[in-house]
N, C-alpha and C. Protein backbone atom coordinates (compact mmCIF):
# COMPACT_ATOMS: atom_id res chain seq x y z
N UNK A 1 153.12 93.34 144.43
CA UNK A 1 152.56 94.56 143.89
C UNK A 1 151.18 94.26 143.29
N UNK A 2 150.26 95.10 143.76
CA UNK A 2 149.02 94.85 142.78
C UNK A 2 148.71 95.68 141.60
N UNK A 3 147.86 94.61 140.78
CA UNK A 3 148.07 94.98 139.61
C UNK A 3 146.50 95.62 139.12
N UNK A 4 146.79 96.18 138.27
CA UNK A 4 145.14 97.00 137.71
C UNK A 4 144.10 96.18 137.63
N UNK A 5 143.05 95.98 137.56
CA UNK A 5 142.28 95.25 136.40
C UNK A 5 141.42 96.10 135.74
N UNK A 6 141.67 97.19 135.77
CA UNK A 6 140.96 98.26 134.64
C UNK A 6 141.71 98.97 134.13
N UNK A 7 141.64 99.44 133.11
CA UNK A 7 142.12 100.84 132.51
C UNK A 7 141.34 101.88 132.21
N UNK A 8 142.49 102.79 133.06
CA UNK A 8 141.66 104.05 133.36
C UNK A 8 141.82 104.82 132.25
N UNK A 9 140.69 105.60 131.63
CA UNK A 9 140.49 106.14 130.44
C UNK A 9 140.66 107.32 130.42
N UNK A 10 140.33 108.00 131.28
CA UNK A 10 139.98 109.03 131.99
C UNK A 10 141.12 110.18 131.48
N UNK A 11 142.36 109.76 131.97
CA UNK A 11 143.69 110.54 132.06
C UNK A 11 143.84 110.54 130.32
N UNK A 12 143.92 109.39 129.84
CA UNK A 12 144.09 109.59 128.34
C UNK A 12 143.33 110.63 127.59
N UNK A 13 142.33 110.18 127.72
CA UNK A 13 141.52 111.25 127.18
C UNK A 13 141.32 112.91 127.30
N UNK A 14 141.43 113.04 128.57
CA UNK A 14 141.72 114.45 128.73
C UNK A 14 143.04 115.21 128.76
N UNK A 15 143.98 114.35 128.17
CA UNK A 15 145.34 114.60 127.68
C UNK A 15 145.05 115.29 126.05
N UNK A 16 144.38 114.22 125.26
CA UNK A 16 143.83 114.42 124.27
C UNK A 16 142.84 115.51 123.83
N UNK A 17 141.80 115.94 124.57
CA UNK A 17 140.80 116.37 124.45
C UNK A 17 141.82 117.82 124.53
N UNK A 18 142.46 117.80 125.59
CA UNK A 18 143.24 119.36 126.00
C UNK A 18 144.30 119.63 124.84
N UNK A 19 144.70 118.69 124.45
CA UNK A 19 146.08 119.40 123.22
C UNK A 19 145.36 119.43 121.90
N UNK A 20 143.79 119.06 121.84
CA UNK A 20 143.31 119.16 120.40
C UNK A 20 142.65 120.68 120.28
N UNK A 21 142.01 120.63 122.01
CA UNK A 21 141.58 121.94 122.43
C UNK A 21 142.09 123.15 122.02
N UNK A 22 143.97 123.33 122.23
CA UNK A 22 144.33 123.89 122.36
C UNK A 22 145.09 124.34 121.08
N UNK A 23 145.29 123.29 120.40
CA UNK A 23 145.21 123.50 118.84
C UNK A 23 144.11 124.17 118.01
N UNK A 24 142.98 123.87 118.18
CA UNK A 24 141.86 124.68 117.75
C UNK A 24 141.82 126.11 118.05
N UNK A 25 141.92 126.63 119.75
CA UNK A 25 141.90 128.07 120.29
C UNK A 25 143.08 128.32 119.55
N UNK A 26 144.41 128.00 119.16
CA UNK A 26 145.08 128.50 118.50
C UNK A 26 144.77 129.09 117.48
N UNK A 27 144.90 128.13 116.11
CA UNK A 27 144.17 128.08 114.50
C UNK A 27 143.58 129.23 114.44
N UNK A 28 142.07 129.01 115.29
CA UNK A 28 141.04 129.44 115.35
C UNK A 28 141.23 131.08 115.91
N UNK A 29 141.89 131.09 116.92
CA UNK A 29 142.25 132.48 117.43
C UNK A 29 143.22 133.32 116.29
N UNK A 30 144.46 132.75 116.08
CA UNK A 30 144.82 133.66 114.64
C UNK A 30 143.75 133.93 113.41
N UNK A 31 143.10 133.39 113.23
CA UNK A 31 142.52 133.30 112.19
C UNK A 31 141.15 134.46 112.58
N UNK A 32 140.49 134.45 113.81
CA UNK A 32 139.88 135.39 114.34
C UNK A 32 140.21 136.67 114.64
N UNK A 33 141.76 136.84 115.10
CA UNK A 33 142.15 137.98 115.20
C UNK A 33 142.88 138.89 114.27
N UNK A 34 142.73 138.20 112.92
CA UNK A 34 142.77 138.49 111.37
C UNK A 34 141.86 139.55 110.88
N UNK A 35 140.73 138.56 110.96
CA UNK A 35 139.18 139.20 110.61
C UNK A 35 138.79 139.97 111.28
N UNK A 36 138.77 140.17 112.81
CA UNK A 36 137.84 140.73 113.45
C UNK A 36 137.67 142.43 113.40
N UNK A 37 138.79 143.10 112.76
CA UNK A 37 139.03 144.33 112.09
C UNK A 37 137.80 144.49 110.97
N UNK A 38 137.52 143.31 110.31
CA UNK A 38 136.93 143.72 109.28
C UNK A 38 135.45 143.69 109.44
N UNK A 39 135.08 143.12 110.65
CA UNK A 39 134.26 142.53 111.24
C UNK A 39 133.50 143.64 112.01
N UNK A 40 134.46 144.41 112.94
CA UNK A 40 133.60 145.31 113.87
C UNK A 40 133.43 146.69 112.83
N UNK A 41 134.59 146.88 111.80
CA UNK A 41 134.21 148.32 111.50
C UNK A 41 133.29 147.92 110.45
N UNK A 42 132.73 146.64 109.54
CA UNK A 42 131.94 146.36 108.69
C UNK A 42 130.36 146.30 108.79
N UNK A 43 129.59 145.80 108.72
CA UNK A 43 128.06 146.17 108.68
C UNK A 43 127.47 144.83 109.42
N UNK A 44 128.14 143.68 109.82
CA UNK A 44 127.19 143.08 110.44
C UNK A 44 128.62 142.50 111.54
N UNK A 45 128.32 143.18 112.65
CA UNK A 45 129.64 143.25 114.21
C UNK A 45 129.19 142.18 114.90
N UNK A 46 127.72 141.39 114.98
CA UNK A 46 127.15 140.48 114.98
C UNK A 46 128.43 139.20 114.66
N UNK A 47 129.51 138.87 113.68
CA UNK A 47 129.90 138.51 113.11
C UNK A 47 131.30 138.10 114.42
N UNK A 48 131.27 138.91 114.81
CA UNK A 48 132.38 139.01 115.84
C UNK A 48 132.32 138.58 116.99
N UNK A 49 130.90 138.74 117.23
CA UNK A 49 130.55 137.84 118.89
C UNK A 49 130.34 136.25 118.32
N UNK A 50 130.14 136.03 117.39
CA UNK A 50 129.94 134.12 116.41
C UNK A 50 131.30 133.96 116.57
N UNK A 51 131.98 134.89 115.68
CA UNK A 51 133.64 133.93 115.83
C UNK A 51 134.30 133.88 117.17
N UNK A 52 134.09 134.46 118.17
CA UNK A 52 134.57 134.22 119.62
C UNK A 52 133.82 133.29 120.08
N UNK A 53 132.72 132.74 119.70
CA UNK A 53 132.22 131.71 120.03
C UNK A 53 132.84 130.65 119.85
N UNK A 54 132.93 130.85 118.49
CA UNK A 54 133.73 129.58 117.77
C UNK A 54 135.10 128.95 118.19
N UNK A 55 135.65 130.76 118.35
CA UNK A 55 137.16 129.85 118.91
C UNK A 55 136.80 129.27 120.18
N UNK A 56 135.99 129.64 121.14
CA UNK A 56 136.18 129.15 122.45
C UNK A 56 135.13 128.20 122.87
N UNK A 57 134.82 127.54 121.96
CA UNK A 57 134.06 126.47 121.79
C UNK A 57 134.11 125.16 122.43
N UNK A 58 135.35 124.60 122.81
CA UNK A 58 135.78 123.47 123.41
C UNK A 58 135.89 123.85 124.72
N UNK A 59 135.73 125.03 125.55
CA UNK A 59 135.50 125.31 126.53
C UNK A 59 134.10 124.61 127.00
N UNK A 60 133.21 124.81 127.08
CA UNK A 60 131.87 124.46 127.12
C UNK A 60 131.73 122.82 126.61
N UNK A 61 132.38 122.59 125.82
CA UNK A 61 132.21 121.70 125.13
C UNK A 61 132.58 119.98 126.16
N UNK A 62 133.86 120.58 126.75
CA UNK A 62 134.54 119.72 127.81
C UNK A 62 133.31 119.54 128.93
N UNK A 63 133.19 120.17 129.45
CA UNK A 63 132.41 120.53 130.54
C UNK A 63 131.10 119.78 130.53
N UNK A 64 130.35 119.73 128.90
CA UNK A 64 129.15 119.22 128.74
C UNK A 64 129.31 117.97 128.56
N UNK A 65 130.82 117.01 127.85
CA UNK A 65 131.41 115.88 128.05
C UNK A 65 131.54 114.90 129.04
N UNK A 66 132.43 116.21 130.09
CA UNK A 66 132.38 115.60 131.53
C UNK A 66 131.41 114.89 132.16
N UNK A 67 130.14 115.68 132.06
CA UNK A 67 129.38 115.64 132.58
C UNK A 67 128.23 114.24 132.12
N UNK A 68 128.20 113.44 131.21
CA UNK A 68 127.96 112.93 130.42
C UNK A 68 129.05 111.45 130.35
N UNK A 69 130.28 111.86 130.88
CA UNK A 69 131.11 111.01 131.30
C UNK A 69 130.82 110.37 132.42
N UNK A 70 130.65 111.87 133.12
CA UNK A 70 130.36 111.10 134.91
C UNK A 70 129.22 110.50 135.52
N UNK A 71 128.20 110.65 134.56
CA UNK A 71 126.96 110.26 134.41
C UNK A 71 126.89 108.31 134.10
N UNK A 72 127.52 107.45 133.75
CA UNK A 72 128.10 106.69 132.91
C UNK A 72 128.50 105.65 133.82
N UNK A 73 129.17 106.55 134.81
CA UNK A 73 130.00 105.53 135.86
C UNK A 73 129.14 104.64 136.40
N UNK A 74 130.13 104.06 137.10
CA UNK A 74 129.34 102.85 138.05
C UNK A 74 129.64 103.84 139.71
């Protein structure tokens, strides 16, 4: 049987990256869909397109990683 001589990082990490991800859109999404009542009928609705940012932040975030990852290789 042959055996590795690297370890692949790759899989770990985006195991990681996805369940921290997904902890955050959580948190972050209750916590947004709290406020956002107070947000659109209040005086600056501005306020509401920032916190959807926020929760969905690690979207973009992966992507700009990746990319930066794959850049790297050999």
């Amino acid at each position: 049987m042959k055996r590795k001589k690297e370890i692949y990082f790759g899989k770990g990490f985006k195991r990681i990256y996805f369940t921290l991800s997904a902890i955050w859109i959580i948190c972050f999404g209750f916590v947004y869909s709290d406020m956002v009542g107070d947000y659109l009928s209040g005086p600056a609705p501005i306020m509401a397109l920032f916190g959807l940012l926020l929760v969905l932040a690690p979207i973009p975030l992966y992507f700009i990683l990746l990319f930066f990852i794959k850049g790297f290789r050999k």
